[in-house]
N, C-alpha and C. Protein backbone atom coordinates (compact mmCIF):
# COMPACT_ATOMS: atom_id res chain seq x y z
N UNK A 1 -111.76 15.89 122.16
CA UNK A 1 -110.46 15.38 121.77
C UNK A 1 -110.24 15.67 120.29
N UNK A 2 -108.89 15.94 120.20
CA UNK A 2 -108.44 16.78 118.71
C UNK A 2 -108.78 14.61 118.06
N UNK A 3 -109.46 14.74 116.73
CA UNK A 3 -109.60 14.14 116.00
C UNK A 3 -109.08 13.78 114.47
N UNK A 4 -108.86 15.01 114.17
CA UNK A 4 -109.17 15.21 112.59
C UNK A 4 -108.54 16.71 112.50
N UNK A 5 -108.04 17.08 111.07
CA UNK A 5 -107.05 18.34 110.93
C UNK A 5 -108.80 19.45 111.07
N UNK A 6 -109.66 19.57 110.60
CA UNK A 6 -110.71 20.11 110.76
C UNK A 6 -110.79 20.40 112.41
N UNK A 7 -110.70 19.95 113.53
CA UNK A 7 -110.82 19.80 115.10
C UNK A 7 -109.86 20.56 115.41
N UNK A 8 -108.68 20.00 114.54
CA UNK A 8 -107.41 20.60 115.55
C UNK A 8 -107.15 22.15 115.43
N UNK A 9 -107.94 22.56 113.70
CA UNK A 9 -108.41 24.22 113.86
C UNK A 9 -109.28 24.67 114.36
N UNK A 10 -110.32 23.88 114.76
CA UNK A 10 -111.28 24.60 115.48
C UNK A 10 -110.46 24.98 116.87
N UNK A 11 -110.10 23.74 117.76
CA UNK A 11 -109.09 24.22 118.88
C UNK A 11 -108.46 25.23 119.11
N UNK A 12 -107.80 25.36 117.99
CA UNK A 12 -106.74 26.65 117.75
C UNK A 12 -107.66 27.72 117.93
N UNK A 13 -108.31 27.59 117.03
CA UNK A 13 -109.28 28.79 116.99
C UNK A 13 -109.67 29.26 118.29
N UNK A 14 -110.42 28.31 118.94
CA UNK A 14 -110.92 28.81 120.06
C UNK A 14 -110.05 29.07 121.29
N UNK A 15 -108.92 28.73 121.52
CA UNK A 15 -108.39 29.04 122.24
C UNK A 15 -107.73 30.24 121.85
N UNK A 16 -107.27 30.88 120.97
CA UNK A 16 -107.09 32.37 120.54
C UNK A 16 -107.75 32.90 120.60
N UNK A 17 -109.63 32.86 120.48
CA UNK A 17 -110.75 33.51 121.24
C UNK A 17 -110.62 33.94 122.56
N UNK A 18 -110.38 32.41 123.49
CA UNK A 18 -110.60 32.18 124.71
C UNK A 18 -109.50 33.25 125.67
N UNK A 19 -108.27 33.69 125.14
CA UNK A 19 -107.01 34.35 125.77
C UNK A 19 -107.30 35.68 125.38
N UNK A 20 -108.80 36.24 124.25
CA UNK A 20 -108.43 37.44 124.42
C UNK A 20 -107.94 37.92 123.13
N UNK A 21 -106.87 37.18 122.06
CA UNK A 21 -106.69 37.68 121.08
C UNK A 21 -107.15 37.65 119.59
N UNK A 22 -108.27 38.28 119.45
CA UNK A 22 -109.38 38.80 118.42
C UNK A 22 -108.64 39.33 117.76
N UNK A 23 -107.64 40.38 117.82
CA UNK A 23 -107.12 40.47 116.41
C UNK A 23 -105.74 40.08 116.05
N UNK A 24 -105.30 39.39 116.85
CA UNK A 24 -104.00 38.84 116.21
C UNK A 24 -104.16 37.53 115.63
N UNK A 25 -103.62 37.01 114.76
CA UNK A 25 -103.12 35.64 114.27
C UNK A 25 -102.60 34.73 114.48
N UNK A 26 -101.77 35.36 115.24
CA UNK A 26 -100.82 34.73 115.50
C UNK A 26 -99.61 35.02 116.63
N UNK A 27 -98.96 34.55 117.54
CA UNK A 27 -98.30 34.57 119.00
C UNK A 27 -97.24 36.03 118.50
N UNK A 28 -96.61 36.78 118.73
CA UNK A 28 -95.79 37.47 118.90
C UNK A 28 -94.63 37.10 119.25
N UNK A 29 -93.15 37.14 118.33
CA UNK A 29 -91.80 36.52 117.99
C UNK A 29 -91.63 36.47 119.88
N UNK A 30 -91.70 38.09 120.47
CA UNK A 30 -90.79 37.72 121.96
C UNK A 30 -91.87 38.17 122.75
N UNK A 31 -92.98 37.48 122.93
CA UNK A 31 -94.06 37.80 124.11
C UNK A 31 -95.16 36.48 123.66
N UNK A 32 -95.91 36.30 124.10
CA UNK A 32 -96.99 35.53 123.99
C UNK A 32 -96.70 34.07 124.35
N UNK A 33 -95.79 33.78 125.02
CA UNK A 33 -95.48 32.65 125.69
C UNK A 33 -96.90 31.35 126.08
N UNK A 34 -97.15 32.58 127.05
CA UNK A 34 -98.60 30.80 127.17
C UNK A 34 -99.81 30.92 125.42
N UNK A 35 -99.78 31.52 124.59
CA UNK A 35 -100.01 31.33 123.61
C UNK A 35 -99.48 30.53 123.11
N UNK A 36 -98.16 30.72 122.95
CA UNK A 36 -97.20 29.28 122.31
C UNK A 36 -97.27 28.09 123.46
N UNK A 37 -97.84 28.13 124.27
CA UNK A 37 -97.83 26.87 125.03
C UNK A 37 -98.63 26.16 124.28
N UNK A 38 -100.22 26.87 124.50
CA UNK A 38 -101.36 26.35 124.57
C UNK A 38 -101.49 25.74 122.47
N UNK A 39 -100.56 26.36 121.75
CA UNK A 39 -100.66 25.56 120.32
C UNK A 39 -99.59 24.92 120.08
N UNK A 40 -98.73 24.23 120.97
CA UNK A 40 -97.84 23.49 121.09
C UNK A 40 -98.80 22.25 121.73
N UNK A 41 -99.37 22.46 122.88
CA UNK A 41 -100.51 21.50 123.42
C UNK A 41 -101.22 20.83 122.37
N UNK A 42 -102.43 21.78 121.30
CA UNK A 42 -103.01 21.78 120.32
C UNK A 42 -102.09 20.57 119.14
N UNK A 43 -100.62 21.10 119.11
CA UNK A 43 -100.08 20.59 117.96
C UNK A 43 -99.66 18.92 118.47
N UNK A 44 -99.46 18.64 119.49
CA UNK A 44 -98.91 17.39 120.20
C UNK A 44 -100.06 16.61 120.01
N UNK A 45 -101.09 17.57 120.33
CA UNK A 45 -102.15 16.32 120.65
C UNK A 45 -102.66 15.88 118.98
N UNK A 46 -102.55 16.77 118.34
CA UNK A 46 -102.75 16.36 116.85
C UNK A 46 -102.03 15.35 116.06
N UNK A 47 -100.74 15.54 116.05
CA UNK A 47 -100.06 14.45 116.23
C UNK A 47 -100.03 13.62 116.70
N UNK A 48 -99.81 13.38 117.81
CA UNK A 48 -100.72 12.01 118.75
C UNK A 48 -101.56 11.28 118.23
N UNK A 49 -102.65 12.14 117.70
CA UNK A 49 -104.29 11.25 117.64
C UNK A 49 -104.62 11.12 116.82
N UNK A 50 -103.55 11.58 115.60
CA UNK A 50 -103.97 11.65 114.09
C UNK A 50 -102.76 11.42 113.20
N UNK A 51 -101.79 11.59 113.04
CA UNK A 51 -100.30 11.61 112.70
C UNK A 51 -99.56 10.30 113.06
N UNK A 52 -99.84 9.36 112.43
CA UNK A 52 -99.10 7.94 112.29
C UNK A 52 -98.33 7.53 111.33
N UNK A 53 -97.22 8.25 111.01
CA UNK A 53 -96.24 7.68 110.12
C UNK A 53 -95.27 8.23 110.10
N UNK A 54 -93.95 7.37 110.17
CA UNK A 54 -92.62 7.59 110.54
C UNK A 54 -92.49 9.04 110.67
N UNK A 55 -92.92 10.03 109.56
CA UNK A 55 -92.18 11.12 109.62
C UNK A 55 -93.26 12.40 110.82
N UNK A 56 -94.41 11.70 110.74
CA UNK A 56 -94.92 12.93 111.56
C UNK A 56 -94.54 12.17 113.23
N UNK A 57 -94.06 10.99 113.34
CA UNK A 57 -94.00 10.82 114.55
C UNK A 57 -92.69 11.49 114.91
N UNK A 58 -91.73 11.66 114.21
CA UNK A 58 -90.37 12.16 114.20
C UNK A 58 -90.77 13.70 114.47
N UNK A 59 -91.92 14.43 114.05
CA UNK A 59 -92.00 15.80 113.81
C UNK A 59 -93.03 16.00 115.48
N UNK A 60 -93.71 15.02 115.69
CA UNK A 60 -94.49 15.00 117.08
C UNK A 60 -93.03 15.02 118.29
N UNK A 61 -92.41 14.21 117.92
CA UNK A 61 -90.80 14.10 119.07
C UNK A 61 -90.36 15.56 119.04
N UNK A 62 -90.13 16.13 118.07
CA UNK A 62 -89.72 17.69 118.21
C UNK A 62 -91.01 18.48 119.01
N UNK A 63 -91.98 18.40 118.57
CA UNK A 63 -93.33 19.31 119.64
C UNK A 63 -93.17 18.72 121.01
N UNK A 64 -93.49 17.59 120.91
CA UNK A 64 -93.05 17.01 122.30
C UNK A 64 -91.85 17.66 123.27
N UNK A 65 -90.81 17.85 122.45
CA UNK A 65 -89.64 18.58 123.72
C UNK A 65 -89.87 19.42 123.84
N UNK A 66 -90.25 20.44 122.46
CA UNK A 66 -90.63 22.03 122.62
C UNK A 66 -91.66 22.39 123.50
N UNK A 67 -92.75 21.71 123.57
CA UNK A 67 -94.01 21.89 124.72
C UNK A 67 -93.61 21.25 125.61
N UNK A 68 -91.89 20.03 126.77
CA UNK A 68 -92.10 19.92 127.57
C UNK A 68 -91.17 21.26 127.92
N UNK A 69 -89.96 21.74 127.43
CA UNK A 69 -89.43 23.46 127.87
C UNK A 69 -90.56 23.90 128.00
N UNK A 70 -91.51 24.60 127.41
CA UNK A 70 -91.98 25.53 127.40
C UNK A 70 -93.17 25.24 128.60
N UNK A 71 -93.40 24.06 128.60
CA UNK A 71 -94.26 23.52 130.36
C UNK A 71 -93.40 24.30 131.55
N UNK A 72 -91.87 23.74 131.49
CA UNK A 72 -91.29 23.86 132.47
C UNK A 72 -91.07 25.39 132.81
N UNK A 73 -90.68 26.11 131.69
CA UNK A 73 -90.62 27.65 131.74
C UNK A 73 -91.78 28.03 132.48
N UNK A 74 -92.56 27.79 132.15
CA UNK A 74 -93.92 28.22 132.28
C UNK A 74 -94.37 27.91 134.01
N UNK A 75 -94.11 26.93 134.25
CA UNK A 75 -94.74 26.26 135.26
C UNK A 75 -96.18 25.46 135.76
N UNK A 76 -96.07 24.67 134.30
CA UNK A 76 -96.86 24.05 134.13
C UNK A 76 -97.41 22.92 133.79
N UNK A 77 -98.13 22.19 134.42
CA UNK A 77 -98.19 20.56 134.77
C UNK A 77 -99.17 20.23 133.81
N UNK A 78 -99.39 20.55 132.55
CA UNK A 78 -101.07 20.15 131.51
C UNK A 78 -100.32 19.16 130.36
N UNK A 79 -101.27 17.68 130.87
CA UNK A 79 -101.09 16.50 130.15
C UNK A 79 -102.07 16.43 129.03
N UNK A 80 -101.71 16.24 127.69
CA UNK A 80 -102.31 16.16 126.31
C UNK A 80 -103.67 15.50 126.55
N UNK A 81 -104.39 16.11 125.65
CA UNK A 81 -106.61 15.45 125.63
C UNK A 81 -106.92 15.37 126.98
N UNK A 82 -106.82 16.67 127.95
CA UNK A 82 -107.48 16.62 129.14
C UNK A 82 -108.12 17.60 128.76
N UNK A 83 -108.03 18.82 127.96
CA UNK A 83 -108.92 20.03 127.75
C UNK A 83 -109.42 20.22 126.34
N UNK A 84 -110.75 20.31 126.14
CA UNK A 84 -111.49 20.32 125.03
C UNK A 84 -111.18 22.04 124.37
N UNK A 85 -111.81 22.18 123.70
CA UNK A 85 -110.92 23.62 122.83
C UNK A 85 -111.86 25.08 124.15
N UNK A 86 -111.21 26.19 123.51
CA UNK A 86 -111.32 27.07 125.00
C UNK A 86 -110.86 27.53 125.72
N UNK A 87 -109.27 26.07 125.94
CA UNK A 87 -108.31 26.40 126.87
C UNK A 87 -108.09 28.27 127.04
N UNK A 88 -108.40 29.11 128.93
CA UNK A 88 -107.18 30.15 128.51
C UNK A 88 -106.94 30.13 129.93
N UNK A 89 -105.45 30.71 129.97
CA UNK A 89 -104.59 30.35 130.94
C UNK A 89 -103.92 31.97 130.98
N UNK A 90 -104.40 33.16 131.95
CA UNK A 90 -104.27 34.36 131.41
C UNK A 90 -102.68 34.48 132.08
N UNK A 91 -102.55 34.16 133.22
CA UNK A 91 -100.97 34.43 134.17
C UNK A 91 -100.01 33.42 134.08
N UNK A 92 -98.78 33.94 134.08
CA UNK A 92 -97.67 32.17 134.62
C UNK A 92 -97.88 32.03 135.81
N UNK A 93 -97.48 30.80 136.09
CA UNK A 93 -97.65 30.32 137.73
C UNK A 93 -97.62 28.67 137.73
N UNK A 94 -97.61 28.10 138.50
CA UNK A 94 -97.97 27.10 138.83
C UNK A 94 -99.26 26.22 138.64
N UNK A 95 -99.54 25.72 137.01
CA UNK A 95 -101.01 25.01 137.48
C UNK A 95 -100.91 23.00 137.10
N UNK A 96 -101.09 22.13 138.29
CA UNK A 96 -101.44 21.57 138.09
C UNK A 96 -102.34 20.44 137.70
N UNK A 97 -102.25 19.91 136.68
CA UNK A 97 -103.88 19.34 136.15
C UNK A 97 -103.32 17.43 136.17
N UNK A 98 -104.05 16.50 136.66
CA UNK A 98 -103.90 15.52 136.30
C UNK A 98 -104.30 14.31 134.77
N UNK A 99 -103.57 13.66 134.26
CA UNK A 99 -103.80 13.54 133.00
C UNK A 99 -105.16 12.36 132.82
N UNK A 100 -105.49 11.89 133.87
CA UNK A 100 -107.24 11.51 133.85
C UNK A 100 -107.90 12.20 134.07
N UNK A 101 -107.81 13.85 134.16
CA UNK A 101 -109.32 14.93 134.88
C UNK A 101 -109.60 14.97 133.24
N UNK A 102 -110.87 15.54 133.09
CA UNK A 102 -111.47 15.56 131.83
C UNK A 102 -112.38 17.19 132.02
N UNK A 103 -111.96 17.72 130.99
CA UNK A 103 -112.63 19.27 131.10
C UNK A 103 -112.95 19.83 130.41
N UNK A 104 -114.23 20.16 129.96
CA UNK A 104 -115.08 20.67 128.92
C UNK A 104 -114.44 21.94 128.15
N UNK A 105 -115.24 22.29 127.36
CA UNK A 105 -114.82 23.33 126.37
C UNK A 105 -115.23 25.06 127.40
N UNK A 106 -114.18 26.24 126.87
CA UNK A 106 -114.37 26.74 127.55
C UNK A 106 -113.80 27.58 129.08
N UNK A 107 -112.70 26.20 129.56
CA UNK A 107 -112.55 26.54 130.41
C UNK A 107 -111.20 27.52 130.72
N UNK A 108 -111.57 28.15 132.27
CA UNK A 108 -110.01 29.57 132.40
C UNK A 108 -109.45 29.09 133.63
N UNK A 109 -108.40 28.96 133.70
CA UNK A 109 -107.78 28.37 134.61
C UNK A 109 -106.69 29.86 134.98
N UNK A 110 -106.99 30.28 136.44
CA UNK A 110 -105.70 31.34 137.14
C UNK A 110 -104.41 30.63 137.50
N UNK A 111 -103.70 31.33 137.88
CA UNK A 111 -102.53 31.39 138.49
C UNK A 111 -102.30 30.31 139.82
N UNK A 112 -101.87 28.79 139.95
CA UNK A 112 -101.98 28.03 141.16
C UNK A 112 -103.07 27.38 141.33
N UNK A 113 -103.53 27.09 140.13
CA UNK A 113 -104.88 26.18 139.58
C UNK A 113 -104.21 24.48 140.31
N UNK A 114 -104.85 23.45 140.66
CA UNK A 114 -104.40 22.21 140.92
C UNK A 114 -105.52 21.47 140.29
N UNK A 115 -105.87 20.55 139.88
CA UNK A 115 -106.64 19.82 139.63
C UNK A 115 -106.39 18.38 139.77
N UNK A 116 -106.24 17.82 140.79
CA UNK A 116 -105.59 16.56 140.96
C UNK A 116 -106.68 14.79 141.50
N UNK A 117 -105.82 13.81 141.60
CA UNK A 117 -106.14 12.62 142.07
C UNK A 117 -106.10 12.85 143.45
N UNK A 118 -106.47 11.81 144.50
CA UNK A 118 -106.61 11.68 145.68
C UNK A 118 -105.86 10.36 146.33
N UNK A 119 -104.92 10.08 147.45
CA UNK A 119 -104.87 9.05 148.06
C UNK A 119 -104.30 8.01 147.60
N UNK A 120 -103.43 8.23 146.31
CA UNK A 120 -102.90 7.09 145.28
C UNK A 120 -103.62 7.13 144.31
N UNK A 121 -104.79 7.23 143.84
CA UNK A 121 -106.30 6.68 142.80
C UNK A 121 -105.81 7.33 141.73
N UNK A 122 -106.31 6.93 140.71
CA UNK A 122 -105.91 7.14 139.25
C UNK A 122 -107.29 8.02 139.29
N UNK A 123 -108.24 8.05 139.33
CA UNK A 123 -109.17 8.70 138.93
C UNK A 123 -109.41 10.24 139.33
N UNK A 124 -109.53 11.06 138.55
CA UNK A 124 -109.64 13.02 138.80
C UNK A 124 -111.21 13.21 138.32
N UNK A 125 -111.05 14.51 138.40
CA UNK A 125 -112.24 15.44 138.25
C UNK A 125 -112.55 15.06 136.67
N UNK A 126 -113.51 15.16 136.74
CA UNK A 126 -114.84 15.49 135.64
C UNK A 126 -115.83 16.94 135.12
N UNK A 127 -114.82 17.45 134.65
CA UNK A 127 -115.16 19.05 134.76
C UNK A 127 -116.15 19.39 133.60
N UNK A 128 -117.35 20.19 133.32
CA UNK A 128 -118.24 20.37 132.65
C UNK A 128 -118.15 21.71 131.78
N UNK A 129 -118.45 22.49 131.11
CA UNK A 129 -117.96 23.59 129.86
C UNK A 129 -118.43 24.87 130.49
N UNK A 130 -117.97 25.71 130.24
CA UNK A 130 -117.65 27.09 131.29
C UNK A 130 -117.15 27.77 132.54
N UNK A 131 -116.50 26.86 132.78
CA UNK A 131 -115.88 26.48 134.46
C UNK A 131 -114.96 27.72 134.36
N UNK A 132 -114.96 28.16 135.55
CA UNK A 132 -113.72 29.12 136.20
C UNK A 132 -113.38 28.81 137.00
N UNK A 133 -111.78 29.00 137.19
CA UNK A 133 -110.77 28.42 138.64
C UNK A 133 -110.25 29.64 139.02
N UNK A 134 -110.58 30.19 139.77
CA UNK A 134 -109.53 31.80 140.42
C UNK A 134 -108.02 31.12 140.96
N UNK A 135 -107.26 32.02 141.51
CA UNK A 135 -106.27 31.41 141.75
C UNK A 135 -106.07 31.02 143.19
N UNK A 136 -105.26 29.71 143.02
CA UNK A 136 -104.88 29.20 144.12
C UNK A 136 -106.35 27.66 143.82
N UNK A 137 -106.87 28.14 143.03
CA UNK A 137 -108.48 27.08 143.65
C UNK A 137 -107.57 25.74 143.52
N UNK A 138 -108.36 24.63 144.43
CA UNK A 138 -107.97 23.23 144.31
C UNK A 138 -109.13 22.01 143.62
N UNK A 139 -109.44 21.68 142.83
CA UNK A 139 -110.04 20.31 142.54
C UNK A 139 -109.38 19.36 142.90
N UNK A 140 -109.62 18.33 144.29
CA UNK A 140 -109.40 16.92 144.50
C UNK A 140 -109.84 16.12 144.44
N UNK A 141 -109.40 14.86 143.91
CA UNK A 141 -110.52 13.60 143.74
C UNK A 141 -111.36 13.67 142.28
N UNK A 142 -112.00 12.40 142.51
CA UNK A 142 -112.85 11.61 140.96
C UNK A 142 -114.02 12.96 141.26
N UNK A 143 -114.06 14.60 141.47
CA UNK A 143 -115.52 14.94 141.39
C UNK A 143 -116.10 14.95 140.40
N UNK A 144 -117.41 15.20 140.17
CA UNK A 144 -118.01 16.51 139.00
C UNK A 144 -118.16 17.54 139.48
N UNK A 145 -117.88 18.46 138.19
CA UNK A 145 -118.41 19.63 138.32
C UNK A 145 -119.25 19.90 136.87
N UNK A 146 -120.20 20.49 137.57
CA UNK A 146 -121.61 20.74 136.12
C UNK A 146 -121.28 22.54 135.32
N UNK A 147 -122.15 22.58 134.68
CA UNK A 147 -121.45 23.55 133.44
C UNK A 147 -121.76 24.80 134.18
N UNK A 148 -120.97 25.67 133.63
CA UNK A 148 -120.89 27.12 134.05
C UNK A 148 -120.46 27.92 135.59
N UNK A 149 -119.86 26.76 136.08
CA UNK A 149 -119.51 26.95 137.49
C UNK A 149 -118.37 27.97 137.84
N UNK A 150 -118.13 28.60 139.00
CA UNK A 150 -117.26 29.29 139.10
C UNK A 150 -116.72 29.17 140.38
N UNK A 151 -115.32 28.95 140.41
CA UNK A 151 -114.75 28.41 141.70
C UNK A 151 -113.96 29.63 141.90
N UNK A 152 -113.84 30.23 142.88
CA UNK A 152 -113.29 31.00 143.95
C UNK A 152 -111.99 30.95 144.21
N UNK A 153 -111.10 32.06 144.29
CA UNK A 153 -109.50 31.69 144.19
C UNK A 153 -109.03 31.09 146.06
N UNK A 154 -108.26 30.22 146.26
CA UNK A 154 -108.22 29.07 147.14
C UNK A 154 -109.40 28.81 147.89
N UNK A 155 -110.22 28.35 146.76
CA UNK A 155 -111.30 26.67 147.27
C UNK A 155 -110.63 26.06 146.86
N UNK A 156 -111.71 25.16 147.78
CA UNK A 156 -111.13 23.85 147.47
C UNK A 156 -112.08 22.47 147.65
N UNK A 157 -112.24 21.91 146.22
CA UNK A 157 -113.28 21.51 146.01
C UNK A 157 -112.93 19.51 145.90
N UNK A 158 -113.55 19.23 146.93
CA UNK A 158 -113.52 18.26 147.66
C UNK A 158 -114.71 16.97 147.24
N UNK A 159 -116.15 18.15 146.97
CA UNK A 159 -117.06 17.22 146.08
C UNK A 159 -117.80 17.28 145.37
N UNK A 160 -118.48 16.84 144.57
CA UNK A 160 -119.28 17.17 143.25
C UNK A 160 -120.35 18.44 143.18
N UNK A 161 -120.47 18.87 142.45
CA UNK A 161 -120.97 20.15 142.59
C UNK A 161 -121.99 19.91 140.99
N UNK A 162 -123.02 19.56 141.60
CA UNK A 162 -124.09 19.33 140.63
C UNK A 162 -125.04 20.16 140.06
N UNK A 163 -124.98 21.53 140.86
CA UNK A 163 -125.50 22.83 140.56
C UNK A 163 -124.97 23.80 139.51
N UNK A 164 -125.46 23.37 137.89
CA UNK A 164 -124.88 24.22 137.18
C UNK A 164 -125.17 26.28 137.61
N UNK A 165 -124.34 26.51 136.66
CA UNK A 165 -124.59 28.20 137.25
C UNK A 165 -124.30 29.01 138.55
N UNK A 166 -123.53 28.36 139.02
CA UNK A 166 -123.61 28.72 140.37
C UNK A 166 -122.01 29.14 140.72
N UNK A 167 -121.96 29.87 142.29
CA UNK A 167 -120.23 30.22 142.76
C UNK A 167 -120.07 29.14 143.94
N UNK A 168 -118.79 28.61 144.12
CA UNK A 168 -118.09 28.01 145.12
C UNK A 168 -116.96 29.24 146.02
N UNK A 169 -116.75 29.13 146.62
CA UNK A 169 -115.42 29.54 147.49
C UNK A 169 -115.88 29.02 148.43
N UNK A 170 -114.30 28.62 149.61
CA UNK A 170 -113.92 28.38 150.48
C UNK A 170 -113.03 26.73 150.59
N UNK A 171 -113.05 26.78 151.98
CA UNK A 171 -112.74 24.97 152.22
C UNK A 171 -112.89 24.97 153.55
N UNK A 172 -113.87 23.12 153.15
CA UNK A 172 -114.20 22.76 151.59
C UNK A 172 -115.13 24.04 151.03
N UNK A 173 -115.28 24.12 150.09
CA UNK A 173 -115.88 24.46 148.86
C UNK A 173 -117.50 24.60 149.22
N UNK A 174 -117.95 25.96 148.81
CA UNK A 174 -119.45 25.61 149.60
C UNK A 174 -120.29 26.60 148.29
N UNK A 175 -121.31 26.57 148.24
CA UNK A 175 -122.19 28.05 147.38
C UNK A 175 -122.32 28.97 147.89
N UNK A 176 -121.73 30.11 147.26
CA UNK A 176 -121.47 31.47 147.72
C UNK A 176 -122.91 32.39 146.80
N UNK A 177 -122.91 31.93 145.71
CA UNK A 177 -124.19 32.45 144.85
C UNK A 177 -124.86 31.51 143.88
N UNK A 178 -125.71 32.22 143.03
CA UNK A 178 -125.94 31.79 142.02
C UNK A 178 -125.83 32.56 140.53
N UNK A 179 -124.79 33.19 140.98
CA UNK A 179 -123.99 33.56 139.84
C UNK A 179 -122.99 32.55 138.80
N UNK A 180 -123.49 32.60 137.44
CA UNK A 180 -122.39 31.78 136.42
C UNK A 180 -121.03 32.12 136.43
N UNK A 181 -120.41 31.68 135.81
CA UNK A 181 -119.08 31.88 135.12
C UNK A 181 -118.70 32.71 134.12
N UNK A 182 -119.67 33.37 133.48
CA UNK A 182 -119.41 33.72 132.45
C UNK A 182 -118.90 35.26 132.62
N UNK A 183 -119.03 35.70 132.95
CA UNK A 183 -118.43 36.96 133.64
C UNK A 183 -117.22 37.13 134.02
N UNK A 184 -116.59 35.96 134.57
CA UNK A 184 -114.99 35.63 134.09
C UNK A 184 -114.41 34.67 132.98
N UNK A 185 -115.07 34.84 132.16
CA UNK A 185 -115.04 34.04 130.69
C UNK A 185 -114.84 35.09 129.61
N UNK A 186 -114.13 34.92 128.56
CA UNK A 186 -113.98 35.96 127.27
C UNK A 186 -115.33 36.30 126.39
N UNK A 187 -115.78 37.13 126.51
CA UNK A 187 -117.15 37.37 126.14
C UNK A 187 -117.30 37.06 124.77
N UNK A 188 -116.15 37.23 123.43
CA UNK A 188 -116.34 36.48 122.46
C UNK A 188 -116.54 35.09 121.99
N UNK A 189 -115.91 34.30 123.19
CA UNK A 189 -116.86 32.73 123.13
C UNK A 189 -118.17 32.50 123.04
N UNK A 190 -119.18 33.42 123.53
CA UNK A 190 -120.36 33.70 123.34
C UNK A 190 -121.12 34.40 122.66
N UNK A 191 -120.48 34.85 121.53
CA UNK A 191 -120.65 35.45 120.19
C UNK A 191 -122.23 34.81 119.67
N UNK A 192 -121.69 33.76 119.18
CA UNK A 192 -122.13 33.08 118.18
C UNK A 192 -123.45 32.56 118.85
């Protein structure tokens, strides 16, 4: 969770890693759309969690509308401090995330991503740092999922998956290998 102006650049940072763009700076005036999502996300939540006084709450109300257009353009359901820095989101489409799932640093979410509650319950997924969602995948319910996992485009993952390193596809959701994630992950996150 963005904390401190120090956090909220690391975020930035890494999520401009995480999408791929190593040498730009910065979003492009008429292209880079889920770029400007994902530091509109970054900037809300900074505000939010750090920015308490009349005028930055007035300046959070402006990010706030601008990141909920640019949700809606987009087609996209992502509620503030559910994703640790990492976020990349390579296609538009449809992804919904619920605003109790919790999801490590790291993670890539495709095209028709869901990540939701179950049955009425307030409680979602518990997602762990290197995760991949292909498209269409589903997370339902309070699960875990452990680090470096890689979910299969429409699974659908029903229950905890305690086997770091490993592949899911199908439904429900089963081990296909023991192959990581990282292979559909931006190889400069793993630089360092």
């Amino acid at each position: 969770m963005i904390d401190s102006k120090e956090t909220y650049i690391r975020y930035r940072e890494q999520d401009r890693i995480a999408l791929g763009r190593k040498q730009d700076k910065r979003p492009h005036l008429f292209a880079d759309e889920i770029w400007k999502f994902e530091i509109l996300l970054r900037k809300v939540e900074y505000y939010t969690n750090c920015k308490k006084d009349f005028v930055s709450k007035v300046i959070n109300k402006c990010h706030k509308f601008r990141f909920h257009r640019l949700s809606v353009k987009l087609g996209f359901t992502i509620p503030i401090n559910v994703f640790e820095e990492g976020l990349s989101i390579p296609h538009y489409g449809t992804i919904v995330v619920h605003g109790n799932a919790r999801v490590g640093r790291n993670c890539r979410l495709q095209e028709g991503v869901t990540i939701g509650a179950t049955n009425g319950s307030h409680e979602a997924a518990i997602i762990g740092d290197n995760c991949y969602f292909g498209s269409g995948a589903k997370v339902i319910g309070a699960v875990t999922i452990a680090d470096d996992v890689a979910v299969g485009a429409g699974a659908v993952v029903t229950k905890d998956i305690a086997e770091p390193g490993t592949s899911w596809a199908g439904i429900p959701a089963r081990k296909i290998s023991d192959t990581d994630s990282h292979s559909n992950l931006c190889k400069d996150l793993f630089a360092f």
